[in-house]
PDB file of N, CA and C in Angstrom:
ATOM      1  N   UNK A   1     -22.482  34.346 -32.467  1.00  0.00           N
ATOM      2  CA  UNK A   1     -22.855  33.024 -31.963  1.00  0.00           C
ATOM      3  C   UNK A   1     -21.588  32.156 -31.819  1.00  0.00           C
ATOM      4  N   UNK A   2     -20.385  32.069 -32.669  1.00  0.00           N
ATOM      5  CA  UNK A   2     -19.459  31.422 -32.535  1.00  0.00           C
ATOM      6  C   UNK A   2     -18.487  31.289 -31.662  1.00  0.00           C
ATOM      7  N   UNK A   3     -18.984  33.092 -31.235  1.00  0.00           N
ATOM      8  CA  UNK A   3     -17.994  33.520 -29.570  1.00  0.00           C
ATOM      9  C   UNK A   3     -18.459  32.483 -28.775  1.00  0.00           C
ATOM     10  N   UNK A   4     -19.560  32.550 -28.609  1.00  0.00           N
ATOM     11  CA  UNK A   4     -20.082  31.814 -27.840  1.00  0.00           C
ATOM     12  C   UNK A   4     -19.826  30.577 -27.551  1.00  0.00           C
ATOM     13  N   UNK A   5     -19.599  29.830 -28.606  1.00  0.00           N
ATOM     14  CA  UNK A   5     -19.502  28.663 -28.275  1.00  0.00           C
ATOM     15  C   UNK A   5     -17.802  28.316 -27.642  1.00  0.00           C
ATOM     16  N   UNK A   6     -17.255  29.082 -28.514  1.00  0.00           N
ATOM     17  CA  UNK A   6     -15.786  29.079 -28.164  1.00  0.00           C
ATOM     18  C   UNK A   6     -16.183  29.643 -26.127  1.00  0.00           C
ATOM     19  N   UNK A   7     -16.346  30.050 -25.962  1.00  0.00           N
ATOM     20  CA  UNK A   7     -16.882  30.526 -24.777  1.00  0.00           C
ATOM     21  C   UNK A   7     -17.288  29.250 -23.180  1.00  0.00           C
ATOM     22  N   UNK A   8     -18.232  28.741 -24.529  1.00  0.00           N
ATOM     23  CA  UNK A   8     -17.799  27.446 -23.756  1.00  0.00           C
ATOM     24  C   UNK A   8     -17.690  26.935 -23.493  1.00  0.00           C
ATOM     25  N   UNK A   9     -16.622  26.469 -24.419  1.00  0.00           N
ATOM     26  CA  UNK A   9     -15.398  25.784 -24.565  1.00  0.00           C
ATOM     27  C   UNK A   9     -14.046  25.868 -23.673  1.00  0.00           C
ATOM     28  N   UNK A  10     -13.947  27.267 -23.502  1.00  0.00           N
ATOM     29  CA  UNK A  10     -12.814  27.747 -22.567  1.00  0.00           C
ATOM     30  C   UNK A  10     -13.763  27.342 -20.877  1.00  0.00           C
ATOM     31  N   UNK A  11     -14.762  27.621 -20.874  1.00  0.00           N
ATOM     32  CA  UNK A  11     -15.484  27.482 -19.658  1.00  0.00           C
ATOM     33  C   UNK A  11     -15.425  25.762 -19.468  1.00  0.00           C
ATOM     34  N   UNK A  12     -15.804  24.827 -20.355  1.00  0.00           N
ATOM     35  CA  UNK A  12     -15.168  23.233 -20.054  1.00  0.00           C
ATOM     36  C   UNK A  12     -14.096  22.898 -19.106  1.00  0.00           C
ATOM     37  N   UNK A  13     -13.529  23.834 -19.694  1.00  0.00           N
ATOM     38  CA  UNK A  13     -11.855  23.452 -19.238  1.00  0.00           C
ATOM     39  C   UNK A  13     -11.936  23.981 -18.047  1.00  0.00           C
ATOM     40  N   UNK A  14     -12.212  25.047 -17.436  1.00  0.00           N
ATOM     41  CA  UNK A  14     -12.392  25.706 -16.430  1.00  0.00           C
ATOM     42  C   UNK A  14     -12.828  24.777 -15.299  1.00  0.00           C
ATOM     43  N   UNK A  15     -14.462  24.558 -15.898  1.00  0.00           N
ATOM     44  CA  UNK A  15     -15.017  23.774 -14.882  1.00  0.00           C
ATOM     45  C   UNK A  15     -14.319  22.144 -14.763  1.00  0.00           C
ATOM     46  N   UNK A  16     -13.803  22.237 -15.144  1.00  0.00           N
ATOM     47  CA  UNK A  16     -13.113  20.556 -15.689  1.00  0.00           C
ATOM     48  C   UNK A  16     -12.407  20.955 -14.184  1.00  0.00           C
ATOM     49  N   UNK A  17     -11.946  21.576 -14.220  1.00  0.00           N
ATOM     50  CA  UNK A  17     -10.905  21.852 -12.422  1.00  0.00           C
ATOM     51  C   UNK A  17     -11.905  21.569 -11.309  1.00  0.00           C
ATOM     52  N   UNK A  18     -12.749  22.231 -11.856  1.00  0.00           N
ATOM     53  CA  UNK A  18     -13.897  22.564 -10.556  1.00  0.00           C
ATOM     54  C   UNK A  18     -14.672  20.971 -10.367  1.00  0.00           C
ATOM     55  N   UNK A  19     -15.022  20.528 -11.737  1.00  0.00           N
ATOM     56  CA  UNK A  19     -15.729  19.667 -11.723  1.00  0.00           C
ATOM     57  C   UNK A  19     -16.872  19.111 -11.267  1.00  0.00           C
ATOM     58  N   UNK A  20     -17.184  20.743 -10.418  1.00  0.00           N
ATOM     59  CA  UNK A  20     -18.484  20.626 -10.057  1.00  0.00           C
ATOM     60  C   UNK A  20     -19.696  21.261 -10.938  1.00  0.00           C
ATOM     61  N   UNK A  21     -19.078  22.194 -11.709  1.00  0.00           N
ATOM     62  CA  UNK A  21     -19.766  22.663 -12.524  1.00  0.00           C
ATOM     63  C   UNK A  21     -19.779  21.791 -13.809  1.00  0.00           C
ATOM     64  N   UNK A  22     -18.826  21.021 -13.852  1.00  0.00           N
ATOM     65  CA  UNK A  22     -18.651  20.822 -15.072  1.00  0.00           C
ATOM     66  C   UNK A  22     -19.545  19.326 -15.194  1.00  0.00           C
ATOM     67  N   UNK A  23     -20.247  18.724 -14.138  1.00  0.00           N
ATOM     68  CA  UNK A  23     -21.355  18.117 -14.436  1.00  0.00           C
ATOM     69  C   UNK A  23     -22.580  18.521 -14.888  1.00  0.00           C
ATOM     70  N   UNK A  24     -23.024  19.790 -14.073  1.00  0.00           N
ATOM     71  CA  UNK A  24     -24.126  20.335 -14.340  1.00  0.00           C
ATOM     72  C   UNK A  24     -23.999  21.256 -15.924  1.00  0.00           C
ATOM     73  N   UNK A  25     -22.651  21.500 -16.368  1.00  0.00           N
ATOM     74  CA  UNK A  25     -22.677  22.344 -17.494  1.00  0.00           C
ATOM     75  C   UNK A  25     -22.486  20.813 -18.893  1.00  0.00           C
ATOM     76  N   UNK A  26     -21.826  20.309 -18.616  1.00  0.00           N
ATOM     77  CA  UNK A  26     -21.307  18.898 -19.475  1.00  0.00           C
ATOM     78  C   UNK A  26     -21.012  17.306 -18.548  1.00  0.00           C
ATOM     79  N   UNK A  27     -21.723  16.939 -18.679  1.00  0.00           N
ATOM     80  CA  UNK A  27     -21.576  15.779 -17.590  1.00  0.00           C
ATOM     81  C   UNK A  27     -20.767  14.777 -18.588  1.00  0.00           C
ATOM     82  N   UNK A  28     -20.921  14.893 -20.103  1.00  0.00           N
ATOM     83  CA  UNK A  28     -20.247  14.117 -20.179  1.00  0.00           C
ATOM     84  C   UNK A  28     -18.998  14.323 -20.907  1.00  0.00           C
ATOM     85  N   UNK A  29     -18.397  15.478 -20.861  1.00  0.00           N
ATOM     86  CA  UNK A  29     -17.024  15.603 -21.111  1.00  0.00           C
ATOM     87  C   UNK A  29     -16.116  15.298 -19.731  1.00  0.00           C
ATOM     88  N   UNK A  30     -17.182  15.610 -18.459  1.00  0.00           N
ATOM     89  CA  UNK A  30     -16.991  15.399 -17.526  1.00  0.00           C
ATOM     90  C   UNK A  30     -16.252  13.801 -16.925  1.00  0.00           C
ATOM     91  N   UNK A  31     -17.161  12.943 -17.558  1.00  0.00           N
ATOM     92  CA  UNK A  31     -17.230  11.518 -17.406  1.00  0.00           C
ATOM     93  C   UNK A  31     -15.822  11.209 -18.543  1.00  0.00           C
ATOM     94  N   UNK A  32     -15.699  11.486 -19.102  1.00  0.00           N
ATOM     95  CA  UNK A  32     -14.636  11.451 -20.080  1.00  0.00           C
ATOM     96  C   UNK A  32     -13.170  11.655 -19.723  1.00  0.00           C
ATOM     97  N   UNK A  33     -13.193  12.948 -19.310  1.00  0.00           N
ATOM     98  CA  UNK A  33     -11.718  13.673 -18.429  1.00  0.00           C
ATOM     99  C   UNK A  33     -11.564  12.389 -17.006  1.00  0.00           C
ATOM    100  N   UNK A  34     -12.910  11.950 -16.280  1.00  0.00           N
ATOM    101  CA  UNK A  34     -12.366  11.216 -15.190  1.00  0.00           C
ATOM    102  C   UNK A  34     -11.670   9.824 -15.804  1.00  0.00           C
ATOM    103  N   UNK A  35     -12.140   9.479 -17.161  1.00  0.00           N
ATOM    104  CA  UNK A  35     -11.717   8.152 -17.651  1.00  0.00           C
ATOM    105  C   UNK A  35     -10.385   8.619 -18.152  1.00  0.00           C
ATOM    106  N   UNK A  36      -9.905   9.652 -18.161  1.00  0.00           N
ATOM    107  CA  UNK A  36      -8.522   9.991 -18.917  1.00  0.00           C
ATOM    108  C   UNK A  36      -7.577   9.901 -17.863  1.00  0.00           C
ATOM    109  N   UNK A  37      -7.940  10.477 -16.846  1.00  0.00           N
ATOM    110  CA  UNK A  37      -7.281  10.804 -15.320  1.00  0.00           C
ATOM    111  C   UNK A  37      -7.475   9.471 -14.745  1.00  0.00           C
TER     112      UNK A  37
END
């Protein structure tokens, strides 16, 4: 189970590029990274 989460975690970051996924997977780490940027 812990893979997993580490999993994704690495996938955040991923979609964080894409940012298209990364609403539908985390909208609000999403909303976060745009307030950093």
């Amino acid at each position: 189970m812990k893979s997993y989460n580490d999993m994704t975690v690495i996938s955040e970051k991923i979609d964080s590029d894409n940012k298209i996924h990364s609403i539908q997977q985390t909208g609000e780490v999403y909303t976060s990274e745009k307030k950093q940027r």
